[in-house]
PDB file of N, CA and C in Angstrom:
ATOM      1  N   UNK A   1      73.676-103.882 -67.203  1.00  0.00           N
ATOM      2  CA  UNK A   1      72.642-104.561 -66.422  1.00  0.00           C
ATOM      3  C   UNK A   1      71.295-103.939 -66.770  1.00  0.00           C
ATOM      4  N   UNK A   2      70.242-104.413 -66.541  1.00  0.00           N
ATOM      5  CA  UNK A   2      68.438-104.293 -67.322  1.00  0.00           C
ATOM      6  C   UNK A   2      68.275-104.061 -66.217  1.00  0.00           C
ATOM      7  N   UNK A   3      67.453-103.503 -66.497  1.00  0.00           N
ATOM      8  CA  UNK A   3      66.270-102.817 -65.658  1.00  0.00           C
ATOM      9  C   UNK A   3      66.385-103.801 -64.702  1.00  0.00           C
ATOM     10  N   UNK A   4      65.072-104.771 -65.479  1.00  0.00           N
ATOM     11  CA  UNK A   4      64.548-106.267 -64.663  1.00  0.00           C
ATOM     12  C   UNK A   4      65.629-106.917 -63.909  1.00  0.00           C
ATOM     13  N   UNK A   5      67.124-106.827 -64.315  1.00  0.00           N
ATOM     14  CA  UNK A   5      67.533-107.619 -63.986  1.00  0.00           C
ATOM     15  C   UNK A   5      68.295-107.053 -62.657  1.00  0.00           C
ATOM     16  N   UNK A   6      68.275-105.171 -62.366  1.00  0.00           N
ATOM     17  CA  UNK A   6      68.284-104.572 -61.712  1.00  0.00           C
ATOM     18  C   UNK A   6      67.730-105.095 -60.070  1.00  0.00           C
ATOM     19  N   UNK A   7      66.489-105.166 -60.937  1.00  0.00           N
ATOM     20  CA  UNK A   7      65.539-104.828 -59.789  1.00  0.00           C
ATOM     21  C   UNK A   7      64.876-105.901 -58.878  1.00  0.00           C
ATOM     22  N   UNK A   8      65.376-107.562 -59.898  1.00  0.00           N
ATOM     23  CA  UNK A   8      65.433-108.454 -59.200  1.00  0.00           C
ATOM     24  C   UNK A   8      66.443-109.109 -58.011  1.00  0.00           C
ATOM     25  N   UNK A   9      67.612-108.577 -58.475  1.00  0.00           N
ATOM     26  CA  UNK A   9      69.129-108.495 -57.794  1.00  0.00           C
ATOM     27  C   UNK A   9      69.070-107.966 -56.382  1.00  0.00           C
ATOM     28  N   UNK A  10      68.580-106.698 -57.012  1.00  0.00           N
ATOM     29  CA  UNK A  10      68.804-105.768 -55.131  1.00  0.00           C
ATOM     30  C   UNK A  10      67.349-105.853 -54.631  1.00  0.00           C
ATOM     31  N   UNK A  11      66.215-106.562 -54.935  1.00  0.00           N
ATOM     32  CA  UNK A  11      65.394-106.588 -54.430  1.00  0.00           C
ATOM     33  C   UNK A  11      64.597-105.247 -53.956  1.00  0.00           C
ATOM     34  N   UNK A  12      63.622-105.028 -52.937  1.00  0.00           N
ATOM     35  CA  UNK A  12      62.864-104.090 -52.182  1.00  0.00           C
ATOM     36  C   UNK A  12      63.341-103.093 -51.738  1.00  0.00           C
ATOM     37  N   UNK A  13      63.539-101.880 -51.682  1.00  0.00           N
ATOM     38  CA  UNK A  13      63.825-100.629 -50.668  1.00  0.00           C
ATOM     39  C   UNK A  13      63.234-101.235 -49.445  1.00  0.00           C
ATOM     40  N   UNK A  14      63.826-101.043 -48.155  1.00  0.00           N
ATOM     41  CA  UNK A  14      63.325-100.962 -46.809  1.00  0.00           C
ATOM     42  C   UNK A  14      62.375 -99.905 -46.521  1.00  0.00           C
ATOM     43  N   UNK A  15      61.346 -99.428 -46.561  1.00  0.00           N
ATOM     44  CA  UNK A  15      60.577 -98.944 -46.368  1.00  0.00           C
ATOM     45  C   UNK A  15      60.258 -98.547 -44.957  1.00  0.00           C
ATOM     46  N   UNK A  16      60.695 -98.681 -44.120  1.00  0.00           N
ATOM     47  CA  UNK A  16      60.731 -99.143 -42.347  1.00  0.00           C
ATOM     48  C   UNK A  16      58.820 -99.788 -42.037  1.00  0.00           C
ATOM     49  N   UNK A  17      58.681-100.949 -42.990  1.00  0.00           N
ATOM     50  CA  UNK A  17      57.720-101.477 -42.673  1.00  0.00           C
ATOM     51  C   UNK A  17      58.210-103.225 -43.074  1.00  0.00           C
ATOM     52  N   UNK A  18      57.243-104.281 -41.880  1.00  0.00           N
ATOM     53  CA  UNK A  18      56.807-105.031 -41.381  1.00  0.00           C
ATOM     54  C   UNK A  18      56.382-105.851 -42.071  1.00  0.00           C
ATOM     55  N   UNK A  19      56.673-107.164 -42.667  1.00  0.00           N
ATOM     56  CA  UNK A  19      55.970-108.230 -43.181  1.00  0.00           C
ATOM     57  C   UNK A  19      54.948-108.681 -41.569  1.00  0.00           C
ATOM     58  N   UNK A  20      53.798-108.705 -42.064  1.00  0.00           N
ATOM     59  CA  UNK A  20      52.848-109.444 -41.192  1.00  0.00           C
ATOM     60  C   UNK A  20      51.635-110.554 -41.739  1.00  0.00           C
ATOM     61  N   UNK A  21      51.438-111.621 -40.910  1.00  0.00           N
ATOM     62  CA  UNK A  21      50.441-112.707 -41.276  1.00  0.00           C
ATOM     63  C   UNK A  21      49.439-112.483 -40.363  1.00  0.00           C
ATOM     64  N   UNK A  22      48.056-112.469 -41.342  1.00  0.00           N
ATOM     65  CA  UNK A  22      46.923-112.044 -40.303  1.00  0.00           C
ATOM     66  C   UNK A  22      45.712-113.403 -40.834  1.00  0.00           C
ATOM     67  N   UNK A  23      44.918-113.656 -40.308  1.00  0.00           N
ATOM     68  CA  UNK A  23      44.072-114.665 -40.383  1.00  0.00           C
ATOM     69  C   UNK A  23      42.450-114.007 -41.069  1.00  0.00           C
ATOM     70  N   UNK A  24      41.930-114.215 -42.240  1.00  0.00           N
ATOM     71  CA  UNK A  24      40.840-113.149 -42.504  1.00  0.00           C
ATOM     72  C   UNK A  24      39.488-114.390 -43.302  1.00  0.00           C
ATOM     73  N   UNK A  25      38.038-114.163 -42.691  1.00  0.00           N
ATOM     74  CA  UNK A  25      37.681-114.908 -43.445  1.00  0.00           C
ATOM     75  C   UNK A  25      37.907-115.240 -44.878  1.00  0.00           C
ATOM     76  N   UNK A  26      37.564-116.074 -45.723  1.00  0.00           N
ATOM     77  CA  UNK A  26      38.049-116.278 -47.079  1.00  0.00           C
ATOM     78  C   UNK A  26      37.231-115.932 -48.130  1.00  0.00           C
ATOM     79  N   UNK A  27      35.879-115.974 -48.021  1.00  0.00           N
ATOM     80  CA  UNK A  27      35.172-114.596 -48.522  1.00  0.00           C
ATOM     81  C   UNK A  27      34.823-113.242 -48.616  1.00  0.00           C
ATOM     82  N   UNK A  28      35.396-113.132 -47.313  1.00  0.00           N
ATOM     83  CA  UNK A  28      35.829-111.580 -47.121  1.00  0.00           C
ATOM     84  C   UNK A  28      37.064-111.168 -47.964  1.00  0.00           C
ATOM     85  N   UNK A  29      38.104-112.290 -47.793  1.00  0.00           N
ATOM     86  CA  UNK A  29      39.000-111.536 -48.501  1.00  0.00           C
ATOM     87  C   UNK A  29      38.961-111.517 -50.168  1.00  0.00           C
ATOM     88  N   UNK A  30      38.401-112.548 -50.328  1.00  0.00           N
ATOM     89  CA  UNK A  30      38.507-112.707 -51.979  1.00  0.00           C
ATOM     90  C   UNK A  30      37.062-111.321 -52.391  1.00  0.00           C
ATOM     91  N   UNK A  31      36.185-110.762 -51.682  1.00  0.00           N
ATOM     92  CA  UNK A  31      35.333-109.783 -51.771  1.00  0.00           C
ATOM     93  C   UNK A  31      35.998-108.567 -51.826  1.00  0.00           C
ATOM     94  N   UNK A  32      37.019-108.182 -50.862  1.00  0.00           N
ATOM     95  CA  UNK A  32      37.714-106.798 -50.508  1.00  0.00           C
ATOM     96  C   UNK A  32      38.471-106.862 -51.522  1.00  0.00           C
ATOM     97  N   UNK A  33      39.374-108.161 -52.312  1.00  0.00           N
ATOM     98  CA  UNK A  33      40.778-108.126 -53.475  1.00  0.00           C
ATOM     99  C   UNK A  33      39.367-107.345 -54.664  1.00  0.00           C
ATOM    100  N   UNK A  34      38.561-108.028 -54.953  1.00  0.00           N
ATOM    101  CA  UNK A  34      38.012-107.412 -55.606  1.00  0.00           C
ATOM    102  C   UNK A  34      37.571-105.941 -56.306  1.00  0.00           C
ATOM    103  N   UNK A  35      37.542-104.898 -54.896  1.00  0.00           N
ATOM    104  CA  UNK A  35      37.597-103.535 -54.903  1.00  0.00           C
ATOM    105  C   UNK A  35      38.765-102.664 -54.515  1.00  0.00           C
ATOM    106  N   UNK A  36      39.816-103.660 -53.468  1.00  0.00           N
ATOM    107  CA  UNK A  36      40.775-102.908 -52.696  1.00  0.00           C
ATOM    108  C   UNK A  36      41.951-103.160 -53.674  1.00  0.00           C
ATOM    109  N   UNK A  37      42.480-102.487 -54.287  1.00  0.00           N
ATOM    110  CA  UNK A  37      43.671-103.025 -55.039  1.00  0.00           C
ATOM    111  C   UNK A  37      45.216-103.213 -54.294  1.00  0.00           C
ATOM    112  N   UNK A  38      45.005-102.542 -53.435  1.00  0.00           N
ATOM    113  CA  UNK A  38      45.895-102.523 -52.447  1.00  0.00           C
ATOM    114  C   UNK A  38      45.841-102.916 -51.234  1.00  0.00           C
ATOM    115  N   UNK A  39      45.283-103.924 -50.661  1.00  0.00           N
ATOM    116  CA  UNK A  39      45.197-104.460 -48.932  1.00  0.00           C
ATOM    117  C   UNK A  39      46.016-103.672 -48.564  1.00  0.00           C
ATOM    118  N   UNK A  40      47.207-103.497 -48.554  1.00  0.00           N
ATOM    119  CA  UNK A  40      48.754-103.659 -47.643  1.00  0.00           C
ATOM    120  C   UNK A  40      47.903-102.004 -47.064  1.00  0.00           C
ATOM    121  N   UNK A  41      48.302-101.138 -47.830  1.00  0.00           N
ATOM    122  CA  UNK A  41      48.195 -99.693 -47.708  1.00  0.00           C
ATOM    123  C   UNK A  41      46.568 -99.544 -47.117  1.00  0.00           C
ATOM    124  N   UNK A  42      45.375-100.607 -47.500  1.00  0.00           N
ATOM    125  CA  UNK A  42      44.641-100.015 -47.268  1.00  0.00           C
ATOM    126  C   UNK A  42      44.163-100.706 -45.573  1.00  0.00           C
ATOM    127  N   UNK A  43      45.124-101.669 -44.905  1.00  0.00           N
ATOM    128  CA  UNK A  43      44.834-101.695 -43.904  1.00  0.00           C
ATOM    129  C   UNK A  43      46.239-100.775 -42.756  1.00  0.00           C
ATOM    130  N   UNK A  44      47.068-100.301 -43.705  1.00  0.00           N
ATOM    131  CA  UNK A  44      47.533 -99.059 -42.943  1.00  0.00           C
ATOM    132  C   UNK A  44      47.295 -98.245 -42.632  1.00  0.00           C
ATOM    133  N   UNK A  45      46.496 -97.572 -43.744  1.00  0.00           N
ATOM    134  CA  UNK A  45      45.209 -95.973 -43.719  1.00  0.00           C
ATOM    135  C   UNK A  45      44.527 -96.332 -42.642  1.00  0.00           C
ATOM    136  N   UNK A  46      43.693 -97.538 -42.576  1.00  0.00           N
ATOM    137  CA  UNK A  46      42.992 -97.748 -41.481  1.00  0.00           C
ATOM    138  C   UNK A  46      43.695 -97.708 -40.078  1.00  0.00           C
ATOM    139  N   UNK A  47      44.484 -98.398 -39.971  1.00  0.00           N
ATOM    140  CA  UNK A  47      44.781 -98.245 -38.563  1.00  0.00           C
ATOM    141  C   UNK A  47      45.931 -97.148 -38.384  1.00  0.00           C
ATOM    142  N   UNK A  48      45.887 -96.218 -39.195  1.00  0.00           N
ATOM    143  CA  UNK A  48      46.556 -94.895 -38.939  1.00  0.00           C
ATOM    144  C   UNK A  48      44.918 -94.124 -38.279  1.00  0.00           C
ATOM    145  N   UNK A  49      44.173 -94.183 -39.467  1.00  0.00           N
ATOM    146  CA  UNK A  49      42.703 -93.540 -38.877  1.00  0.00           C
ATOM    147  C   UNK A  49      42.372 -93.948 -37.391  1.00  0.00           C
ATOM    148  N   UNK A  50      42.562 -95.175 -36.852  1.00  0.00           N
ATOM    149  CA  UNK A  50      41.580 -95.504 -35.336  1.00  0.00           C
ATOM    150  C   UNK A  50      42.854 -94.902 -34.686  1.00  0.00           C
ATOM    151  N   UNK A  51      44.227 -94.851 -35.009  1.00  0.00           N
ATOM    152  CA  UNK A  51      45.680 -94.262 -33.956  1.00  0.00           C
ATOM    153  C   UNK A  51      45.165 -92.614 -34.097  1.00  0.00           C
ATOM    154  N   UNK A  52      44.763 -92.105 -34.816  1.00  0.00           N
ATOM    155  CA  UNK A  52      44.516 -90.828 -35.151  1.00  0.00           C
ATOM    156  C   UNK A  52      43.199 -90.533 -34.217  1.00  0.00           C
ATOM    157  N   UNK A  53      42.263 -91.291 -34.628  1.00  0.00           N
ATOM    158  CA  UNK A  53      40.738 -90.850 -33.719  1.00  0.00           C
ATOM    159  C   UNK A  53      40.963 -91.370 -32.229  1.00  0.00           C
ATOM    160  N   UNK A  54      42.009 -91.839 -31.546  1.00  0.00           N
ATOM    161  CA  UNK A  54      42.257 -91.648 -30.574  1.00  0.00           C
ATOM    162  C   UNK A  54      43.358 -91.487 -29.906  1.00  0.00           C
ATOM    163  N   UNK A  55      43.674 -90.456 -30.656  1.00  0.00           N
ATOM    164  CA  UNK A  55      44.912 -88.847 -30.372  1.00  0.00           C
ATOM    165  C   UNK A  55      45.708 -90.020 -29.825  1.00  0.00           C
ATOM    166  N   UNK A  56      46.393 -90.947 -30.561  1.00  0.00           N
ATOM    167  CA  UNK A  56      47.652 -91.500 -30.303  1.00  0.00           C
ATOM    168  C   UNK A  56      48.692 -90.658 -30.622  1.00  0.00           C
ATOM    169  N   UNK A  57      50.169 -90.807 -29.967  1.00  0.00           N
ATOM    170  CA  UNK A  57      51.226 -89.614 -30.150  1.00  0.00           C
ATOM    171  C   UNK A  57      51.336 -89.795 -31.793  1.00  0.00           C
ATOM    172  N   UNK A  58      51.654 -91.072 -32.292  1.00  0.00           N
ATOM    173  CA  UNK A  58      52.556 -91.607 -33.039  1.00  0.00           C
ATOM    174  C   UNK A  58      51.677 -90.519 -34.410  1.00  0.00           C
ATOM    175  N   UNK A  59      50.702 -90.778 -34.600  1.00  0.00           N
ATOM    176  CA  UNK A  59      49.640 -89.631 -35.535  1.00  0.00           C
ATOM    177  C   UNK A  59      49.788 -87.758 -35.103  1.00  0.00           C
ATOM    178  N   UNK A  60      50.241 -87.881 -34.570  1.00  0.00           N
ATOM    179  CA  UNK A  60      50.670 -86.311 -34.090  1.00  0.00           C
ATOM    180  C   UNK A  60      51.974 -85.713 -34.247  1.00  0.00           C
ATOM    181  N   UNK A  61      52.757 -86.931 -34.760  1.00  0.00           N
ATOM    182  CA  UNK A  61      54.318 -86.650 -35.108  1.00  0.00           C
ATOM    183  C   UNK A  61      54.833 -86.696 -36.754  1.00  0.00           C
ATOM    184  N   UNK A  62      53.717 -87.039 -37.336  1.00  0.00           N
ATOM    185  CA  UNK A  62      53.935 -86.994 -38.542  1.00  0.00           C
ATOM    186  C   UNK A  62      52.620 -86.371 -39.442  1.00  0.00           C
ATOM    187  N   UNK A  63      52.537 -85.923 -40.386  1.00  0.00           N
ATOM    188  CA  UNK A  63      51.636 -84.937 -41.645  1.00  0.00           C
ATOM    189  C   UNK A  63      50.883 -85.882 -42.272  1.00  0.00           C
ATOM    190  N   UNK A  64      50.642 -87.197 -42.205  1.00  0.00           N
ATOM    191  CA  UNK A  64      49.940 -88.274 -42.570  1.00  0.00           C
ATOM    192  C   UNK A  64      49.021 -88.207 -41.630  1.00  0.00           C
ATOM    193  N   UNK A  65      49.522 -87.683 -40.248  1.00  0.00           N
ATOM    194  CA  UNK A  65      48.552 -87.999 -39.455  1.00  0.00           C
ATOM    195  C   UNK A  65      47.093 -87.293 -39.404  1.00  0.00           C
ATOM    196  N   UNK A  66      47.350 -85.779 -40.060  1.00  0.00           N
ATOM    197  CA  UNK A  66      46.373 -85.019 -40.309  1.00  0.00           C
ATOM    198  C   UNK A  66      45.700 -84.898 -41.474  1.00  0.00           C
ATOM    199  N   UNK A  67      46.483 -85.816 -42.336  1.00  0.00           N
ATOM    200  CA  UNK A  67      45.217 -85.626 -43.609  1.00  0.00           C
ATOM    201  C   UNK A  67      44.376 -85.898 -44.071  1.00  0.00           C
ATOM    202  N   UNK A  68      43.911 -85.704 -45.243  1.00  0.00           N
ATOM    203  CA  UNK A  68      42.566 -86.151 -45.549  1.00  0.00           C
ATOM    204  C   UNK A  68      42.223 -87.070 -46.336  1.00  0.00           C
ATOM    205  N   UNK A  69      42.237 -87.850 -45.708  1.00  0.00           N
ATOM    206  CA  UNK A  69      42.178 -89.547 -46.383  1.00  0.00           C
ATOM    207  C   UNK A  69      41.185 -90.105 -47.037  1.00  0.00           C
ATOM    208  N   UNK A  70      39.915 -88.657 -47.414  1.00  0.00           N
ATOM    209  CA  UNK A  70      39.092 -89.234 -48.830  1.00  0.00           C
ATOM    210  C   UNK A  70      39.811 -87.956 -49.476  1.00  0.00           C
ATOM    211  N   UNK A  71      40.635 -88.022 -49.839  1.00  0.00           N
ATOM    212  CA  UNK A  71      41.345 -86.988 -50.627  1.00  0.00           C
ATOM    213  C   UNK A  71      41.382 -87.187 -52.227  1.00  0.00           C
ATOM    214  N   UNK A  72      41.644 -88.744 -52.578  1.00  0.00           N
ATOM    215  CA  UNK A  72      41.395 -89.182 -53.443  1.00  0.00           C
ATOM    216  C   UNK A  72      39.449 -89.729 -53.931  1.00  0.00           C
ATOM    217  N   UNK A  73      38.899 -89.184 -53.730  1.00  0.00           N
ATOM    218  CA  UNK A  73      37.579 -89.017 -53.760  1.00  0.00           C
ATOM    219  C   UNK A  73      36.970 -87.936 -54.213  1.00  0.00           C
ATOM    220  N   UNK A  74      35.969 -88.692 -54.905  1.00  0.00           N
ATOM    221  CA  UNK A  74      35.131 -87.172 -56.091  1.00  0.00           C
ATOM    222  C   UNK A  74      34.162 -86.964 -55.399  1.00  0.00           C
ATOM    223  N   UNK A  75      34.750 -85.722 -55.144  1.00  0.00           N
ATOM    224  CA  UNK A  75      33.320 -84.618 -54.299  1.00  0.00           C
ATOM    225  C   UNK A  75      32.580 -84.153 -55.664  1.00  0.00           C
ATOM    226  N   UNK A  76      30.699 -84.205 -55.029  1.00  0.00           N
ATOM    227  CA  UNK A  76      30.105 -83.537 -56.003  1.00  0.00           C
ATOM    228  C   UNK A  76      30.216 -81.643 -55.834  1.00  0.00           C
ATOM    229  N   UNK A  77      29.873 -81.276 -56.939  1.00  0.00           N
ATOM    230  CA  UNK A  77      30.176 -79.424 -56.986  1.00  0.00           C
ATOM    231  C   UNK A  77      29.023 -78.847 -56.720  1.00  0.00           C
ATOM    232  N   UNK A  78      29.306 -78.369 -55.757  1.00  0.00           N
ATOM    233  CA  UNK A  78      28.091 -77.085 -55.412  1.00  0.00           C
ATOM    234  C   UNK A  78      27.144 -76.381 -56.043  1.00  0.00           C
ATOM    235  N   UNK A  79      25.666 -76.404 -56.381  1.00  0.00           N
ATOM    236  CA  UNK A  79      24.980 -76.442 -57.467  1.00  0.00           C
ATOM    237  C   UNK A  79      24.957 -74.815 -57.205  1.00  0.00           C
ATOM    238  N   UNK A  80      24.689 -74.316 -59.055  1.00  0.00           N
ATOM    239  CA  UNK A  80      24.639 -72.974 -58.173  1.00  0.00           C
ATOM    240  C   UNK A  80      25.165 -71.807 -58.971  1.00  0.00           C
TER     241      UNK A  80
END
């Protein structure tokens, strides 16, 4: 059996996440596909961030909840 033909068969890992349908203007979204390569993840980060900035449990039980989510971001270096 191939790879492809693997991976079409058994489909997705369960991930313990949620297919959801959300309603978004249509220039907004075709603006955000543009820079966000990832919606899915990047409206999870987000609403992990507002569960986090208001000390929800669910952000206090897991190591996602404390990190640093411009982590992937280029800091400039300290002149000097």
């Amino acid at each position: 059996m191939s790879f492809y033909t693997y991976r079409t068969t058994m489909g997705r890992p369960n991930l313990n996440k949620t297919r959801i349908n959300i309603t978004v203007n249509k220039e907004v979204l075709e603006a955000a596909r543009e820079v966000i390569p990832n919606l899915s993840h990047f409206v999870e980060t987000k609403l992990l961030e507002f569960l986090y900035s208001i000390n929800h449990p669910l952000t206090t039980n897991f190591e996602w909840g404390r990190r640093d989510l411009n982590s992937g971001l280029r800091r400039p270096r300290p002149r000097g």
